[in-house]
Every structure is written in structure tokens, then in C-alpha cells.
N, C-alpha and C. Protein backbone atom coordinates (compact mmCIF):
# COMPACT_ATOMS: atom_id res chain seq x y z
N UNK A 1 -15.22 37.15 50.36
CA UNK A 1 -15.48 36.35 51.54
C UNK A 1 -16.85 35.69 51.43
N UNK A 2 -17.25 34.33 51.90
CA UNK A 2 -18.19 33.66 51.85
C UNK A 2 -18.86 33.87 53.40
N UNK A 3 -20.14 33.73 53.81
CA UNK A 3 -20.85 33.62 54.84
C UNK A 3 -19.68 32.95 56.23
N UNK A 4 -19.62 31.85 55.89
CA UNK A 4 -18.88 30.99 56.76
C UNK A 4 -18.06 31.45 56.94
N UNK A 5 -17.14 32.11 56.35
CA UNK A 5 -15.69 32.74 57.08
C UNK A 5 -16.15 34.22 57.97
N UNK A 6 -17.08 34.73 57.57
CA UNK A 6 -17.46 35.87 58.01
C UNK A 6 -17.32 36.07 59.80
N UNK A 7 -17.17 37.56 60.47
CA UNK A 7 -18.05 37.03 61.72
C UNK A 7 -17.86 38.58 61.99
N UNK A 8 -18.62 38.54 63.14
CA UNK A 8 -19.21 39.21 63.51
C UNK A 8 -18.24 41.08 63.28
N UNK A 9 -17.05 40.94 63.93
CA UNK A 9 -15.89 41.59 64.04
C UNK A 9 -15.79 41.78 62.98
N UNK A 10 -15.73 41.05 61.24
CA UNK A 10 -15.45 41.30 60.43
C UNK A 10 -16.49 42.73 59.55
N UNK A 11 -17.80 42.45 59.84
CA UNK A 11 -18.43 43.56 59.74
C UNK A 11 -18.17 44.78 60.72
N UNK A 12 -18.07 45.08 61.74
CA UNK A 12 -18.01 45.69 62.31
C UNK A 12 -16.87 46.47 61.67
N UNK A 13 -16.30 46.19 61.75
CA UNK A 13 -14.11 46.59 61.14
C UNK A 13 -14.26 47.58 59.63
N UNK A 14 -15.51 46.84 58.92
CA UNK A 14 -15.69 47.08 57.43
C UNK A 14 -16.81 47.87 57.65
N UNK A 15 -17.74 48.52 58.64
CA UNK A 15 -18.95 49.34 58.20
C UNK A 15 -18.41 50.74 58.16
N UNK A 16 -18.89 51.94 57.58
CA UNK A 16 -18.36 53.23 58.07
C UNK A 16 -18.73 53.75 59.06
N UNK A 17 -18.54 54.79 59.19
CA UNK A 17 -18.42 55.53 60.46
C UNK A 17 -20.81 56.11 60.36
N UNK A 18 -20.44 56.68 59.31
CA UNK A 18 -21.54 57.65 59.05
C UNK A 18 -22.50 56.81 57.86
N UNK A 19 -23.85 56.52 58.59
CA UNK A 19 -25.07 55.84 57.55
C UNK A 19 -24.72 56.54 56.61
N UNK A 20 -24.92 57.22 55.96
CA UNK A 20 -24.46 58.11 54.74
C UNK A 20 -23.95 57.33 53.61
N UNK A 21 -22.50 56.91 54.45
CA UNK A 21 -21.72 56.30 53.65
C UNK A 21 -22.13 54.72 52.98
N UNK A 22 -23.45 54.20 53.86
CA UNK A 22 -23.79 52.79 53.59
C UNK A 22 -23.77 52.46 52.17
N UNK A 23 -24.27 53.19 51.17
CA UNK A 23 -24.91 53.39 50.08
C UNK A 23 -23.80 52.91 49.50
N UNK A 24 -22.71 53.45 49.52
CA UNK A 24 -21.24 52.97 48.58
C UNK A 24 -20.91 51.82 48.88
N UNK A 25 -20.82 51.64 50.60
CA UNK A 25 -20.11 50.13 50.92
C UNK A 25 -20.50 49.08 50.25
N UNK A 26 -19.53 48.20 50.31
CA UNK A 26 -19.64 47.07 49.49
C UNK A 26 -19.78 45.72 50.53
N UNK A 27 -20.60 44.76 50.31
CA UNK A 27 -21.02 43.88 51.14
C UNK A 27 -19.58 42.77 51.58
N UNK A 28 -19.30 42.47 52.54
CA UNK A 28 -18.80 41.42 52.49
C UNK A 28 -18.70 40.39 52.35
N UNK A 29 -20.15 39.60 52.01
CA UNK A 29 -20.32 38.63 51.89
C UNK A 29 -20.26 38.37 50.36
N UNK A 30 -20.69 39.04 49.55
CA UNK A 30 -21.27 38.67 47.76
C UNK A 30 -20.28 39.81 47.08
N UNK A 31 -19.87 41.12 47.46
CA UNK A 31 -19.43 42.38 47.21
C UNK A 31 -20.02 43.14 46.39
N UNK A 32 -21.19 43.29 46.74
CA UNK A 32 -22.52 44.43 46.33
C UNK A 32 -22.05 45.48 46.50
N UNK A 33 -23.01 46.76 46.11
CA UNK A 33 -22.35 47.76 46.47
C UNK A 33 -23.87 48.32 47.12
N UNK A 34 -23.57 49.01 48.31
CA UNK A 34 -25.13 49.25 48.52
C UNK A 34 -25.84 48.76 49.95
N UNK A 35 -25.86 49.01 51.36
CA UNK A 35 -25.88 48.58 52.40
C UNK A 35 -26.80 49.03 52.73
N UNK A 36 -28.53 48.56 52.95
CA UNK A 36 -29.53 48.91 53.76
C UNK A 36 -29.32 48.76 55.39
N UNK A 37 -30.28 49.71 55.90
CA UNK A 37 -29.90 49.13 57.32
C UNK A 37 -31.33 49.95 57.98
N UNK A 38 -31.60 50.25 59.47
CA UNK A 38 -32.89 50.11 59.87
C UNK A 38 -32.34 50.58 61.25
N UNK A 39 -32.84 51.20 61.94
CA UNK A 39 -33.17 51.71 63.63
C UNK A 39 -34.14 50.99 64.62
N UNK A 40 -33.87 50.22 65.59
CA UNK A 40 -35.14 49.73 66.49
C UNK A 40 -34.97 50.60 67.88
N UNK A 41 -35.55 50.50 68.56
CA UNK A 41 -35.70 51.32 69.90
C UNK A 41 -37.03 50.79 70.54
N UNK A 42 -36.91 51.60 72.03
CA UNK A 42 -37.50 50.92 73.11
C UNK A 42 -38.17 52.91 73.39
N UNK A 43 -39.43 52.91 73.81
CA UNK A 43 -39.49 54.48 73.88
C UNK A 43 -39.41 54.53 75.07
N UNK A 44 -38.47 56.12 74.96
CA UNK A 44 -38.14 57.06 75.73
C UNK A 44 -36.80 56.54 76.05
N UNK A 45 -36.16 55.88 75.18
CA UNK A 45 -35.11 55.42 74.80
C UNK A 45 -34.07 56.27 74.40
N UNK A 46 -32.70 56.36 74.39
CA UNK A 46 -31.65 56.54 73.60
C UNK A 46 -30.75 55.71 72.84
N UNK A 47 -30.61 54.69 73.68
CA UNK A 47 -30.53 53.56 72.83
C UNK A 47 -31.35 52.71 72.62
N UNK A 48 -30.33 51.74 71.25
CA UNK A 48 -31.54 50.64 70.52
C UNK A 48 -30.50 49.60 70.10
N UNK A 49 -30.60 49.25 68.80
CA UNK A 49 -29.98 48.44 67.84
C UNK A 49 -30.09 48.52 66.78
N UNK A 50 -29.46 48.58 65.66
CA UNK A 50 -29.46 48.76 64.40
C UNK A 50 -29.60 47.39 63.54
N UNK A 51 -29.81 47.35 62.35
CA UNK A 51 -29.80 45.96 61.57
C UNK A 51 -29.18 46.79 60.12
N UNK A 52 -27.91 46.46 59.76
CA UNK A 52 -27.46 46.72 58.67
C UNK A 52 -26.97 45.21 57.24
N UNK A 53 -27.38 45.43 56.33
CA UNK A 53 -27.74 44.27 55.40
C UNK A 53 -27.40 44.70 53.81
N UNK A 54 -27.10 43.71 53.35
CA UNK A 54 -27.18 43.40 51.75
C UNK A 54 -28.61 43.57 51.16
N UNK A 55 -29.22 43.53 50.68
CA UNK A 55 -30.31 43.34 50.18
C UNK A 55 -30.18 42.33 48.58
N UNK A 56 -28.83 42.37 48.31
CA UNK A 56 -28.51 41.28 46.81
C UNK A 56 -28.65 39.82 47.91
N UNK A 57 -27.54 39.51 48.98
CA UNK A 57 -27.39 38.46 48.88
C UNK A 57 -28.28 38.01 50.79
N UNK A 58 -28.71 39.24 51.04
CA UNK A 58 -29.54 39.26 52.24
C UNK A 58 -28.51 39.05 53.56
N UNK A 59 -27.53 39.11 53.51
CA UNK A 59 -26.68 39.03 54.56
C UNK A 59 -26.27 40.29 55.59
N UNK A 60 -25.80 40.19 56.66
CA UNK A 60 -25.83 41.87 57.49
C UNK A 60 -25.29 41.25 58.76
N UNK A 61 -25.30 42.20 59.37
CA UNK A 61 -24.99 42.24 61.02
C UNK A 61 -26.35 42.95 61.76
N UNK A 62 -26.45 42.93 63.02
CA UNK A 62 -27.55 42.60 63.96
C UNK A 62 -26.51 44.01 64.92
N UNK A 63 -26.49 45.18 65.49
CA UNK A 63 -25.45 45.73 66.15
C UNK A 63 -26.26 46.67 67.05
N UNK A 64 -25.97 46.15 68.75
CA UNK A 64 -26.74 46.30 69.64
C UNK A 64 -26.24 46.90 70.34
N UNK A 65 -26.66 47.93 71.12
CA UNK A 65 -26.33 48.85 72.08
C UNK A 65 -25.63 50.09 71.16
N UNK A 66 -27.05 50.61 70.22
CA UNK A 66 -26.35 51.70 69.15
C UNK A 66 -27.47 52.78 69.82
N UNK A 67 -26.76 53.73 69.94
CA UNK A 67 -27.20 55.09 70.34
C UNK A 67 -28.32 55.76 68.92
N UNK A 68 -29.35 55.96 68.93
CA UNK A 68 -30.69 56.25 68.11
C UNK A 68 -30.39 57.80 67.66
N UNK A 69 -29.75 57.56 66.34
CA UNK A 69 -29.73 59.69 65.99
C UNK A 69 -30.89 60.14 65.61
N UNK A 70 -30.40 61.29 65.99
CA UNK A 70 -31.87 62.67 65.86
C UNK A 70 -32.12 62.47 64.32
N UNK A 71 -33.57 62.54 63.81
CA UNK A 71 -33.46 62.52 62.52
C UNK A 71 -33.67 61.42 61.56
N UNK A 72 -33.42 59.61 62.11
CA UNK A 72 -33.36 58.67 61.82
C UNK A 72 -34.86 58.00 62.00
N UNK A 73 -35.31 57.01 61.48
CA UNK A 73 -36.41 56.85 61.33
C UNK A 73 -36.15 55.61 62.16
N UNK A 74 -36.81 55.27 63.14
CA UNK A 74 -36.85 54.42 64.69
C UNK A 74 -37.62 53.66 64.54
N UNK A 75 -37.80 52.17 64.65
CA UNK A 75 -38.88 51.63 64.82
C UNK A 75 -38.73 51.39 66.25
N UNK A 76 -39.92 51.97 66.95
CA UNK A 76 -40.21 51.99 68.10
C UNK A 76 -41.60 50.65 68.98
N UNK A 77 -42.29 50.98 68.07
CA UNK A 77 -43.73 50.36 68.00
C UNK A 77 -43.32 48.71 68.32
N UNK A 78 -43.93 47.91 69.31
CA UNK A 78 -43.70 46.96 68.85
C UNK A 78 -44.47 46.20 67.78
N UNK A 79 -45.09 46.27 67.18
CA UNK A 79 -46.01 46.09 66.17
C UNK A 79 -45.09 46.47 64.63
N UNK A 80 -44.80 47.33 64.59
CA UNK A 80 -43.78 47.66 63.70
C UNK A 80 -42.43 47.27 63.80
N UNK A 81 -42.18 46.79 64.86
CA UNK A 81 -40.73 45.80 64.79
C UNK A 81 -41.38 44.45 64.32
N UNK A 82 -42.20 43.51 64.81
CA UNK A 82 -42.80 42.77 64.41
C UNK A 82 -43.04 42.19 62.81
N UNK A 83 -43.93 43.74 62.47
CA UNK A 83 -43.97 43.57 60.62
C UNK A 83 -42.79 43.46 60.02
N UNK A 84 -41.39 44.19 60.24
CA UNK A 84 -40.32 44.24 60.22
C UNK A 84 -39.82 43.08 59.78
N UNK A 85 -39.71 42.46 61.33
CA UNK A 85 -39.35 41.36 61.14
C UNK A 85 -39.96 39.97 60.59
N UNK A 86 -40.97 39.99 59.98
CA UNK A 86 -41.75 39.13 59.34
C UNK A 86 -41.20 39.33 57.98
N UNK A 87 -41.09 40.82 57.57
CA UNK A 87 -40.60 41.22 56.05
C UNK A 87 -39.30 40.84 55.94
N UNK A 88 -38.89 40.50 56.63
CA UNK A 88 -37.07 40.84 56.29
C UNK A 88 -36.99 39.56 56.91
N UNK A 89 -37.74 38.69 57.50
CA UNK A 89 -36.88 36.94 58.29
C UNK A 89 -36.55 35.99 57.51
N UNK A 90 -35.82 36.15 56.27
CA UNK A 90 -34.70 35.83 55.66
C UNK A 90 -33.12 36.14 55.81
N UNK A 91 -33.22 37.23 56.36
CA UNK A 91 -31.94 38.32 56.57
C UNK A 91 -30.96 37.10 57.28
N UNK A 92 -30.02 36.62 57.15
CA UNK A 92 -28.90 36.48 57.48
C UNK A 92 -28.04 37.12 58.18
N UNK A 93 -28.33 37.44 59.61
CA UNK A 93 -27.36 38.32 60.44
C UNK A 93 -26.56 38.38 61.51
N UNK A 94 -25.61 38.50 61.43
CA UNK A 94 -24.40 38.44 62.61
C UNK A 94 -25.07 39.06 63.66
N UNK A 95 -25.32 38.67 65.03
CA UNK A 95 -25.06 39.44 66.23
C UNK A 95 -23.75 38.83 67.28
């Protein structure tokens, strides 16, 4: 699948259940193997949003209103969402 046919639903349908599994998945856009992804939050939060991505062809989904697990590394800070997003504002992402 190319960018343009992509959407939003189509990632969603294709991510796994468990981060765990990111590592194997294969991208939909280029078919990498290998899915980074990232935690944001608001403190004293339970929920946030996630950003899950390619890192070959920089493409991902944007997936909001995701519940923050125990254990996961949060960017909370806004300062650190910020740097974040300065590092990564190439990313190509579905919301």
C-alpha cells in the first residue's frame, strides 16, 4: 500500500493488540518490519495519545484517547512533547 490509499482505519485494523508486538509488525505503507511508537499525556492523567510510526519510511498513525500503561515511558512535560515534536516533524501521521 502507498501513503495515499492509506487511512486512518487502515492502521488501526493492522496494529496489534500489545506494544510488544510492534517490533515484528510490518509497516503499511513501505512494509518494514519494525514499528516505533511513543506515549504523550497530560499529568495526573490516565489518558493521552500515542504516536506509532515507521522509522524506514517515517509514516504512522497519531491514536488519541489511549489509556497510559503502568510502566510505559510518558511524555508528560510539555517541554518534552515539544523536543519531541521538533525531532520527529517529518513523521507522516494519520489522525
Amino acid at each position: 500500500m502507498k501513503t495515499a490509499t492509506l487511512s486512518y482505519l487502515d492502521w488501526i485494523k493492522h496494529l496489534p493488540i500489545h506494544d510488544s508486538e510492534l517490533a515484528e509488525c510490518t509497516c503499511l505503507n513501505c512494509g518494514s518490519q519494525g514499528l516505533h511508537y511513543q506515549y504523550f499525556g497530560i499529568k495526573n492523567m490516565d489518558f493521552g495519545w500515542k504516536i506509532v510510526w515507521c522509522p524506514q519510511c517515517n509514516t504512522g498513525i497519531n491514536i488519541s484517547r489511549t489509556q497510559l500503561p503502568k510502566g510505559e515511558t510518558v511524555l508528560v512535560d510539555p517541554i518534552e512533547q515539544e523536543h519531541f515534536s521538533t525531532q520527529y516533524k517529518h513523521l507522516k501521521l494519520f489522525s
